[in-house]
N, C-alpha and C. Protein backbone atom coordinates (compact mmCIF):
# COMPACT_ATOMS: atom_id res chain seq x y z
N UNK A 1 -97.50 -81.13 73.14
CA UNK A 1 -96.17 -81.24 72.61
C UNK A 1 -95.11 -80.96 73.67
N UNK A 2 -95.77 -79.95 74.76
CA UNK A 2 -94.05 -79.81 75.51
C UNK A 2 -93.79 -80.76 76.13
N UNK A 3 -95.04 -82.04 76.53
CA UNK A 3 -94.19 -83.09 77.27
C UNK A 3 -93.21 -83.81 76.47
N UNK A 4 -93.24 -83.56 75.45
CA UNK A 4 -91.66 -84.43 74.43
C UNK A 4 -90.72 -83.58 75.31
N UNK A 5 -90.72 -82.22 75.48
CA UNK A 5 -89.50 -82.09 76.33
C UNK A 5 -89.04 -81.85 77.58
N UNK A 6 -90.41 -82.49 78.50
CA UNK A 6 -90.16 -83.27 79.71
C UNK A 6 -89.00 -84.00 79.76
N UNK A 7 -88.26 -83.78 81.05
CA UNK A 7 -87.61 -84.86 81.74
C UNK A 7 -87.49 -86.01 81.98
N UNK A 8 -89.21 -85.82 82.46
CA UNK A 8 -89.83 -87.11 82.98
C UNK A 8 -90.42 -87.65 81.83
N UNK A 9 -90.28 -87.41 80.67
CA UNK A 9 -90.56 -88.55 79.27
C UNK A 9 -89.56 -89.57 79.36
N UNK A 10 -90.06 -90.95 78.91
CA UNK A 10 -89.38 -91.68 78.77
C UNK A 10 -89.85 -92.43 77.99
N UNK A 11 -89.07 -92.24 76.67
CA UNK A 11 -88.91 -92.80 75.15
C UNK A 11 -88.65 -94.54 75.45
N UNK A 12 -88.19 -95.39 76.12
CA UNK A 12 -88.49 -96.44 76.17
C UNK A 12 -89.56 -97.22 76.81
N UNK A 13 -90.18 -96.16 77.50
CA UNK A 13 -91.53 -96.94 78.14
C UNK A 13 -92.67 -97.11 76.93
N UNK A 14 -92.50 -96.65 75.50
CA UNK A 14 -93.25 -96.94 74.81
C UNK A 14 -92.65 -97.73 73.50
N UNK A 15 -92.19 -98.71 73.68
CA UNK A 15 -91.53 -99.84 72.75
C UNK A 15 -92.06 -100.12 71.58
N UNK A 16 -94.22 -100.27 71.50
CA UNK A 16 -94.47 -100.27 70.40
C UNK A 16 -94.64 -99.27 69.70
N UNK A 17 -94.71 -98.32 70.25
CA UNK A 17 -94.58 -96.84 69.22
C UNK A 17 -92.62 -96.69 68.61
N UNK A 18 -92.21 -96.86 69.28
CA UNK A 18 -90.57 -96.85 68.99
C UNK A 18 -89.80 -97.49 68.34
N UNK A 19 -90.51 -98.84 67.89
CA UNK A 19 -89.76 -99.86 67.34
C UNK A 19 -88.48 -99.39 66.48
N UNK A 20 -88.38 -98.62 65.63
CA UNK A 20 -87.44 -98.21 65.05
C UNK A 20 -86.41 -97.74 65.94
N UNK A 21 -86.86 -96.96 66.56
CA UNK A 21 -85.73 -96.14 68.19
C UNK A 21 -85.43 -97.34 68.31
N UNK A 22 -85.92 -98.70 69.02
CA UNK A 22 -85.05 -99.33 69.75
C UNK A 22 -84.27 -100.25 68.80
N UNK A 23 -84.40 -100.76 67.29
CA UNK A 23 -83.84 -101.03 66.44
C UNK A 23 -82.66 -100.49 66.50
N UNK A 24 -82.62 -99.27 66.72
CA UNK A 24 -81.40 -97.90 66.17
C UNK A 24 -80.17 -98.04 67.57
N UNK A 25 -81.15 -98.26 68.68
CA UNK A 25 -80.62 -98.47 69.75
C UNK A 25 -79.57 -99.71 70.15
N UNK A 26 -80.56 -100.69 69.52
CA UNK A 26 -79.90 -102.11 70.06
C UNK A 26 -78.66 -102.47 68.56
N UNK A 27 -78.18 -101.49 67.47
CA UNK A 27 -77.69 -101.91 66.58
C UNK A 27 -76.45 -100.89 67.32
N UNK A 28 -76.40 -99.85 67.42
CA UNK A 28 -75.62 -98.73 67.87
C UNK A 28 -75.14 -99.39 69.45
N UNK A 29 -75.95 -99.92 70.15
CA UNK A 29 -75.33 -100.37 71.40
C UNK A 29 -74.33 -101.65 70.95
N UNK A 30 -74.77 -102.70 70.25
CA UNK A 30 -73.66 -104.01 70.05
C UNK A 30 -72.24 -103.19 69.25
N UNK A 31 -72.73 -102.32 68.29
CA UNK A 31 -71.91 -101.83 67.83
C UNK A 31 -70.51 -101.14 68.59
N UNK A 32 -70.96 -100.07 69.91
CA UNK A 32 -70.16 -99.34 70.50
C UNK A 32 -69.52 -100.85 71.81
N UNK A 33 -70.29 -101.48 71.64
CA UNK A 33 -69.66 -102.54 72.63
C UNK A 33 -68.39 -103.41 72.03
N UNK A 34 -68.78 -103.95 71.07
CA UNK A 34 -67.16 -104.15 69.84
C UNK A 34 -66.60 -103.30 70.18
N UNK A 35 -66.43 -102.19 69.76
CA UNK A 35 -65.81 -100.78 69.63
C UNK A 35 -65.06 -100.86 71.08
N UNK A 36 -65.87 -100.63 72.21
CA UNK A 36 -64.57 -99.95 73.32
C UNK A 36 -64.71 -101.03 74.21
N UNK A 37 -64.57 -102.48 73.43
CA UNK A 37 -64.80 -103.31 74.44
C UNK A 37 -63.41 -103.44 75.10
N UNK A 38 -62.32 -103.32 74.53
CA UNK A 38 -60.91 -103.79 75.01
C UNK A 38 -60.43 -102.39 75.89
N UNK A 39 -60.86 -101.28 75.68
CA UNK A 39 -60.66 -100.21 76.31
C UNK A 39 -61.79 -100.17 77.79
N UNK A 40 -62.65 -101.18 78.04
CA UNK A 40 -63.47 -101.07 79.01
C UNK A 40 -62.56 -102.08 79.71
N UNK A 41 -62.98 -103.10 79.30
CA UNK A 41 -61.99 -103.99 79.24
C UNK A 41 -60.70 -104.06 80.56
N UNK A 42 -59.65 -103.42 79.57
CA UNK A 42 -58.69 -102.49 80.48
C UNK A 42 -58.64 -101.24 81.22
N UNK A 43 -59.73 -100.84 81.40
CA UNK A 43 -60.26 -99.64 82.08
C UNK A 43 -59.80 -100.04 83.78
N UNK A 44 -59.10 -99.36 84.54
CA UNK A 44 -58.49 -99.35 85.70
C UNK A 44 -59.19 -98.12 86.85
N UNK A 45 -59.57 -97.91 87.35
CA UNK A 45 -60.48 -96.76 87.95
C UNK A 45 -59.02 -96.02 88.71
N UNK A 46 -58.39 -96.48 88.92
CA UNK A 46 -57.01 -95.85 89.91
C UNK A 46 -55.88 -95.27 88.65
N UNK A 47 -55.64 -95.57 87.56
CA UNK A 47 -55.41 -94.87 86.51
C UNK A 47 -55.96 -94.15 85.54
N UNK A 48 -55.44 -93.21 84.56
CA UNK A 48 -55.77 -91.97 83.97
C UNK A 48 -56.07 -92.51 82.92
N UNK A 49 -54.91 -93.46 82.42
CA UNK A 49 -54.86 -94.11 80.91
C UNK A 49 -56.18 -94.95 80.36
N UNK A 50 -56.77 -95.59 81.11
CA UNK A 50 -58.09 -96.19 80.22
C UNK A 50 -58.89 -95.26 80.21
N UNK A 51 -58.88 -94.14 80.99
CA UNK A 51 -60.15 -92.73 80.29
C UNK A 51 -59.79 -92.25 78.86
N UNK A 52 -58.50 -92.14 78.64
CA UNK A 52 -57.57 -91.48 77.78
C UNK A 52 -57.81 -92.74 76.58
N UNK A 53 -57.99 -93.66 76.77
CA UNK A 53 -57.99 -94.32 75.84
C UNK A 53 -59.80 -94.69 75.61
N UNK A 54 -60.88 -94.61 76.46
CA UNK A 54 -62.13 -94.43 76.01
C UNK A 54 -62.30 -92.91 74.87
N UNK A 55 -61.53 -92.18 75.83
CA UNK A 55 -61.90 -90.60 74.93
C UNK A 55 -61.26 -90.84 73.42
N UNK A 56 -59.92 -91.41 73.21
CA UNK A 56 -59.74 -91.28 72.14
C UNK A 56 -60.14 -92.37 71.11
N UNK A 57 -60.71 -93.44 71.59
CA UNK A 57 -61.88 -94.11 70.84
C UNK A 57 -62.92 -93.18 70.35
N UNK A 58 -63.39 -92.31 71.18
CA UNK A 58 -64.82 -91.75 71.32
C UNK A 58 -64.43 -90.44 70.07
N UNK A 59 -63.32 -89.65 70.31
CA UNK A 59 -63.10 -89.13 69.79
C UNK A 59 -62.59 -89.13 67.57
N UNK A 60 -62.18 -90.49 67.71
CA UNK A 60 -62.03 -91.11 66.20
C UNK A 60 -63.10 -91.01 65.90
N UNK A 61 -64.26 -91.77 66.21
CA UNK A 61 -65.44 -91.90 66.04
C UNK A 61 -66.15 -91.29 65.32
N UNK A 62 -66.40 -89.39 66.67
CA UNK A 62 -67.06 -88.67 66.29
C UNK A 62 -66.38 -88.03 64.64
N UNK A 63 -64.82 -87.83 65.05
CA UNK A 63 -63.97 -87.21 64.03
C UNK A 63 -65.28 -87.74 62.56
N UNK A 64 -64.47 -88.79 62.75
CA UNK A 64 -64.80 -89.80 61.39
C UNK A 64 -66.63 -89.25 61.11
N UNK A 65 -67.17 -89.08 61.58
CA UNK A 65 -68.58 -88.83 62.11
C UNK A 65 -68.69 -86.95 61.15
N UNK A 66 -67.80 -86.07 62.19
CA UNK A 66 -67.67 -84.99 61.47
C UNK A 66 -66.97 -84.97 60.23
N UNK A 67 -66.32 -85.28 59.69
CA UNK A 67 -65.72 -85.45 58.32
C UNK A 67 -66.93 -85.55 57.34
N UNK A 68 -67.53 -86.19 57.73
CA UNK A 68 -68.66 -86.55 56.70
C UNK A 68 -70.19 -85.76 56.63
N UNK A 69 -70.28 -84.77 57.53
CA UNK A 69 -70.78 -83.76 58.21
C UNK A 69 -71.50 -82.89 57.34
N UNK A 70 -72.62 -82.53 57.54
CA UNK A 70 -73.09 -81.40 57.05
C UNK A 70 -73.76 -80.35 57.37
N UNK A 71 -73.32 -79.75 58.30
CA UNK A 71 -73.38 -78.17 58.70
C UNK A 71 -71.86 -77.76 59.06
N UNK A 72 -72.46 -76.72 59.05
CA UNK A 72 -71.20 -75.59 59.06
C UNK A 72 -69.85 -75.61 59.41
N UNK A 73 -70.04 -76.14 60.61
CA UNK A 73 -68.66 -76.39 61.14
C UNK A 73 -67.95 -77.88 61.39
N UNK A 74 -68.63 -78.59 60.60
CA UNK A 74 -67.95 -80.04 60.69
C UNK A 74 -66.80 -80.03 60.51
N UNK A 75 -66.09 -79.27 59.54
CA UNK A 75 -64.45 -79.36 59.32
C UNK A 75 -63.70 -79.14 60.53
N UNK A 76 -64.01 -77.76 60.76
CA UNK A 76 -63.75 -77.39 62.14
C UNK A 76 -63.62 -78.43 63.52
N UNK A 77 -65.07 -79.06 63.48
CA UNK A 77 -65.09 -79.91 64.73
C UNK A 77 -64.30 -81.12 64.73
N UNK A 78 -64.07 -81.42 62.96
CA UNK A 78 -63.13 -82.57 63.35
C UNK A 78 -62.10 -82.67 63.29
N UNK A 79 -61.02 -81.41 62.95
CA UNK A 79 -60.10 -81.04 63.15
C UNK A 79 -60.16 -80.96 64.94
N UNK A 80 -60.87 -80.31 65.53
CA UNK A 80 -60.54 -80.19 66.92
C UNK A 80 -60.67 -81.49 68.03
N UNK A 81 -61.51 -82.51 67.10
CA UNK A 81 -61.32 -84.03 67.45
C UNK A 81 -60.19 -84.76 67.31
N UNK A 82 -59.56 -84.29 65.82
CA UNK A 82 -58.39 -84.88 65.91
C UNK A 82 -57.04 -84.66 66.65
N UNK A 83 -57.45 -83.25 67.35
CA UNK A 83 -56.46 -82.92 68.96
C UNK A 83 -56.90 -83.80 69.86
N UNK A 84 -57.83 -84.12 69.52
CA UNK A 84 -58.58 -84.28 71.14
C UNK A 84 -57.78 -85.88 71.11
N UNK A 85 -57.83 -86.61 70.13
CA UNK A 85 -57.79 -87.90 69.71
C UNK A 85 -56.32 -87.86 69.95
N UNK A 86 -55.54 -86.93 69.56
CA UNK A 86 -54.29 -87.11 69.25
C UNK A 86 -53.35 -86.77 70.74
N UNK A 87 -53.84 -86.09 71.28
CA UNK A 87 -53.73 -85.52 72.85
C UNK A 87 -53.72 -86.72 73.72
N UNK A 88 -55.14 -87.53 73.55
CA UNK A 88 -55.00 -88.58 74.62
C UNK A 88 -54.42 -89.64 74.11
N UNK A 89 -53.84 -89.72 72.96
CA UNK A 89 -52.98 -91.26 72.39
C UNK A 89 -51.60 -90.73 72.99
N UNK A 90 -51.11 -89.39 73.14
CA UNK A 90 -49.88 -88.83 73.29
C UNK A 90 -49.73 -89.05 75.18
N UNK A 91 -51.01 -88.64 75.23
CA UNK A 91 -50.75 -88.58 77.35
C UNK A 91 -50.85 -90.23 77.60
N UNK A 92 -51.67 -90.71 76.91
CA UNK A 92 -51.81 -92.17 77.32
C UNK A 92 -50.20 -92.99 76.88
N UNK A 93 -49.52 -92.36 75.51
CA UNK A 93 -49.00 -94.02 75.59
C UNK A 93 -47.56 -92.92 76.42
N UNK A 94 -47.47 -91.92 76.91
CA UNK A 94 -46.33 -91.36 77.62
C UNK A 94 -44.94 -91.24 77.56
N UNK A 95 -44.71 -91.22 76.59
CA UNK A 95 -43.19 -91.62 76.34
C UNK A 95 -42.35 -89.89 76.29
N UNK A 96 -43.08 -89.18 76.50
CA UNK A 96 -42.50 -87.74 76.90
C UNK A 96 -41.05 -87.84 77.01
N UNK A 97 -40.32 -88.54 78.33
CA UNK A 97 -39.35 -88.92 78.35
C UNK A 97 -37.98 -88.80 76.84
N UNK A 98 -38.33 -89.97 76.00
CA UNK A 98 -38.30 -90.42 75.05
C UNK A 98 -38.11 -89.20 74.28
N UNK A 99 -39.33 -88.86 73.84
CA UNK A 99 -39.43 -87.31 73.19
C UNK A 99 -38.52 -86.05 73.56
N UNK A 100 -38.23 -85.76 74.59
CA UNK A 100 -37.20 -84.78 75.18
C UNK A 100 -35.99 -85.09 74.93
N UNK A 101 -35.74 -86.11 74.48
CA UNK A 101 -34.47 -86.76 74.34
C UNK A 101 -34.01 -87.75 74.72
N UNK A 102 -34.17 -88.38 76.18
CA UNK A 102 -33.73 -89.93 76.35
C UNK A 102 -33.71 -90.73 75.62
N UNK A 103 -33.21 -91.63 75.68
CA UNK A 103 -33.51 -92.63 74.77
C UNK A 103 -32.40 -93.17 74.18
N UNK A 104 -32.52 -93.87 72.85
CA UNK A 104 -31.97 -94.42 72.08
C UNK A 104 -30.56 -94.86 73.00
N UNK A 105 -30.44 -96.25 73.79
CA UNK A 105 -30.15 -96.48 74.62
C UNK A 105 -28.61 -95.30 75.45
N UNK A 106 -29.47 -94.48 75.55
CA UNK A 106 -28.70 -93.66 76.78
C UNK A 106 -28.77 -94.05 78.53
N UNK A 107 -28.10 -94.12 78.67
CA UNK A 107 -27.51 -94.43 80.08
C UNK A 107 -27.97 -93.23 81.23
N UNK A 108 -28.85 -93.15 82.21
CA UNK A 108 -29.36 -91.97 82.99
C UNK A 108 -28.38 -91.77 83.61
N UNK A 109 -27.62 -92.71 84.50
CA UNK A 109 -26.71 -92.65 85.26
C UNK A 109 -25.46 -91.50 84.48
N UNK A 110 -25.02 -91.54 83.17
CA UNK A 110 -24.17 -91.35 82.31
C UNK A 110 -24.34 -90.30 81.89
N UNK A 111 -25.47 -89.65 82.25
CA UNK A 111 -25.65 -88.39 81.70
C UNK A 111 -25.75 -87.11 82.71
N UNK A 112 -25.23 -85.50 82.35
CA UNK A 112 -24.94 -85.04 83.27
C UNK A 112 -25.74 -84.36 84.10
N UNK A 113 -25.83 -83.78 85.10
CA UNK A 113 -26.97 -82.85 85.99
C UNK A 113 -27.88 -82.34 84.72
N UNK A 114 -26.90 -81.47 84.18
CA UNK A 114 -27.57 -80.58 83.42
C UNK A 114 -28.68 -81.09 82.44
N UNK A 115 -27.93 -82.07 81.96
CA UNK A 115 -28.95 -82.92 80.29
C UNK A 115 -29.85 -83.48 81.32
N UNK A 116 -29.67 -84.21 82.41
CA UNK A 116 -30.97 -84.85 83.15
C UNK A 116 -31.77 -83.96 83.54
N UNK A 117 -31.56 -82.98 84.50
CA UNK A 117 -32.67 -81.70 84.22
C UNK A 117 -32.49 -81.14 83.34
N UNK A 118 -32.23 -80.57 81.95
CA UNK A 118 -32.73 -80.50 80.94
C UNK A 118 -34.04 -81.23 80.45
N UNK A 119 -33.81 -82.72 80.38
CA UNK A 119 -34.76 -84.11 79.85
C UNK A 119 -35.53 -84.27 80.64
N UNK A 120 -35.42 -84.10 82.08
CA UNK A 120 -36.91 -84.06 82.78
C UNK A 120 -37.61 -82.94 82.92
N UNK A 121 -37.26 -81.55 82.73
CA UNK A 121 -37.93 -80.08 82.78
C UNK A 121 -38.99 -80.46 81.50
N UNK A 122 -38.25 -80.91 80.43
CA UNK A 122 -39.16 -80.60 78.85
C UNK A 122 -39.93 -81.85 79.22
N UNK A 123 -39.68 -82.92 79.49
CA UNK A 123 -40.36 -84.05 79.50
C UNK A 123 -41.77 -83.63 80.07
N UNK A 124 -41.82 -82.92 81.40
CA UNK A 124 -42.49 -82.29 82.43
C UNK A 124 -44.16 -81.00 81.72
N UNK A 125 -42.82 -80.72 81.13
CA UNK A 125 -43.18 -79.23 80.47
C UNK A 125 -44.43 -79.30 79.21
N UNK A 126 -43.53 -80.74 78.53
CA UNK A 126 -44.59 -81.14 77.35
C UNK A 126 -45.78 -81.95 77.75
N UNK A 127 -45.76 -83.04 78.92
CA UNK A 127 -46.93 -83.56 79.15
C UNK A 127 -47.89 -82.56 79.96
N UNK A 128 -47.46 -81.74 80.68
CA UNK A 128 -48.38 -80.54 81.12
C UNK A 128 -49.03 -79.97 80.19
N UNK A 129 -47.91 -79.47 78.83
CA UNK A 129 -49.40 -78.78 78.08
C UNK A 129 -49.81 -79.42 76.73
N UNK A 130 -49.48 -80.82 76.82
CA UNK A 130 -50.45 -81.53 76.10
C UNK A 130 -52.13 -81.65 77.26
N UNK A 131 -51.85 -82.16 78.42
CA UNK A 131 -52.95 -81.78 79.27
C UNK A 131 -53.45 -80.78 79.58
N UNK A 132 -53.19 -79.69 79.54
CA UNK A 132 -54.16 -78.82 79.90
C UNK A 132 -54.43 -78.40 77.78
N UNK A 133 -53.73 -78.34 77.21
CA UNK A 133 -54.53 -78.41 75.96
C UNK A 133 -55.80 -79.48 75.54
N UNK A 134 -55.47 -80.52 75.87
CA UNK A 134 -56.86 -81.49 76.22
C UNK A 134 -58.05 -80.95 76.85
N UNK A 135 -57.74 -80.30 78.09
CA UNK A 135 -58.47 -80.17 78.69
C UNK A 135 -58.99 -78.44 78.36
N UNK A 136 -58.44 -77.94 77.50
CA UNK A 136 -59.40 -76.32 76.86
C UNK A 136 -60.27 -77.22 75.45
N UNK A 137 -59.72 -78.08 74.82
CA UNK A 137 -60.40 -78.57 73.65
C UNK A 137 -61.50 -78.81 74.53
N UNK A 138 -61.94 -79.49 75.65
CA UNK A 138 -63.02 -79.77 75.80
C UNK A 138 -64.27 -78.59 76.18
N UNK A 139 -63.55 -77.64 75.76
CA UNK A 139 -64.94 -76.44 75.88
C UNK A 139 -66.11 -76.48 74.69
N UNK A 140 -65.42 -77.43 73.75
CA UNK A 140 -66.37 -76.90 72.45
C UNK A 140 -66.81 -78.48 72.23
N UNK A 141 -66.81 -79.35 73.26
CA UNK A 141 -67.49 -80.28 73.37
C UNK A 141 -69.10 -80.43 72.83
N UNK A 142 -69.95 -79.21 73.39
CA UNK A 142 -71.24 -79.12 72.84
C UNK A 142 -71.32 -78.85 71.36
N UNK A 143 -70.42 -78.78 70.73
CA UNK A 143 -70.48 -78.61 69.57
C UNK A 143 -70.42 -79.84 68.59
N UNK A 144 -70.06 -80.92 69.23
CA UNK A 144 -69.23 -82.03 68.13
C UNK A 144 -70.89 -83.23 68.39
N UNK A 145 -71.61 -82.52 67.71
CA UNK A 145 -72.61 -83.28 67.24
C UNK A 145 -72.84 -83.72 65.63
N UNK A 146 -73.23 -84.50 65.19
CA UNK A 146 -73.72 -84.20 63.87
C UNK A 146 -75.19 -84.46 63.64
């Protein structure tokens, strides 16, 4: 029995014992390929935003996944998915700016020292700790199984 939890096992080198595994496999793989195909898709390796937008695919997912959950802390975990989800839709689509106040066609030029650093301090201030709040949610990562 402990070679099941070998390393060096490998669950696809035995296909006719597995048939079901790879059933489970090849339905769950077309599946997640629909799923984050437009987010792979647009995936840019020199930007932040197509990670941010795999995670918060990944993250609906599981949510939706824990909601329906049955042990203990599913509520829990998918509440802390739905930060996680909600964190990277917020860093990804960036409008911080916007949020601090710019906006609604205001003029940068037109506005004074003060309100412009005002609107860029908070702008600054809020995408920082939406990110590093992202980035403590991911401690309880080992947890968001079902």
């Amino acid at each position: 029995m402990h070679w099941l939890l070998s390393p060096s096992y490998n669950w696809r080198a035995r296909p006719i014992k597995n048939i079901k595994g790879m059933w489970w496999d090849t339905y769950y793989g077309v599946k997640n390929l629909k799923q984050f195909f437009w987010s792979v898709w647009e995936f840019r390796k020199w930007d932040y935003t197509g990670m941010l937008s795999l995670i918060q695919i990944a993250a609906k997912d599981m949510q939706n996944c824990q909601e329906n959950g049955i042990h203990d802390g599913s509520k829990r975990y998918a509440r802390q998915l739905l930060i996680v989800k909600e964190l990277s839709r917020r860093l990804q689509k960036d409008n911080y700016f916007e949020n601090a106040g710019y906006g609604d066609g205001k003029n940068w030029e037109n506005l004074s020292d003060v309100e412009r650093t005002l609107i860029a301090t908070r702008a600054s201030v809020n995408a920082k700790n939406d990110a590093e709040y992202l980035g403590k949610m991911f401690k309880f990562v080992q947890h968001w199984w079902e």
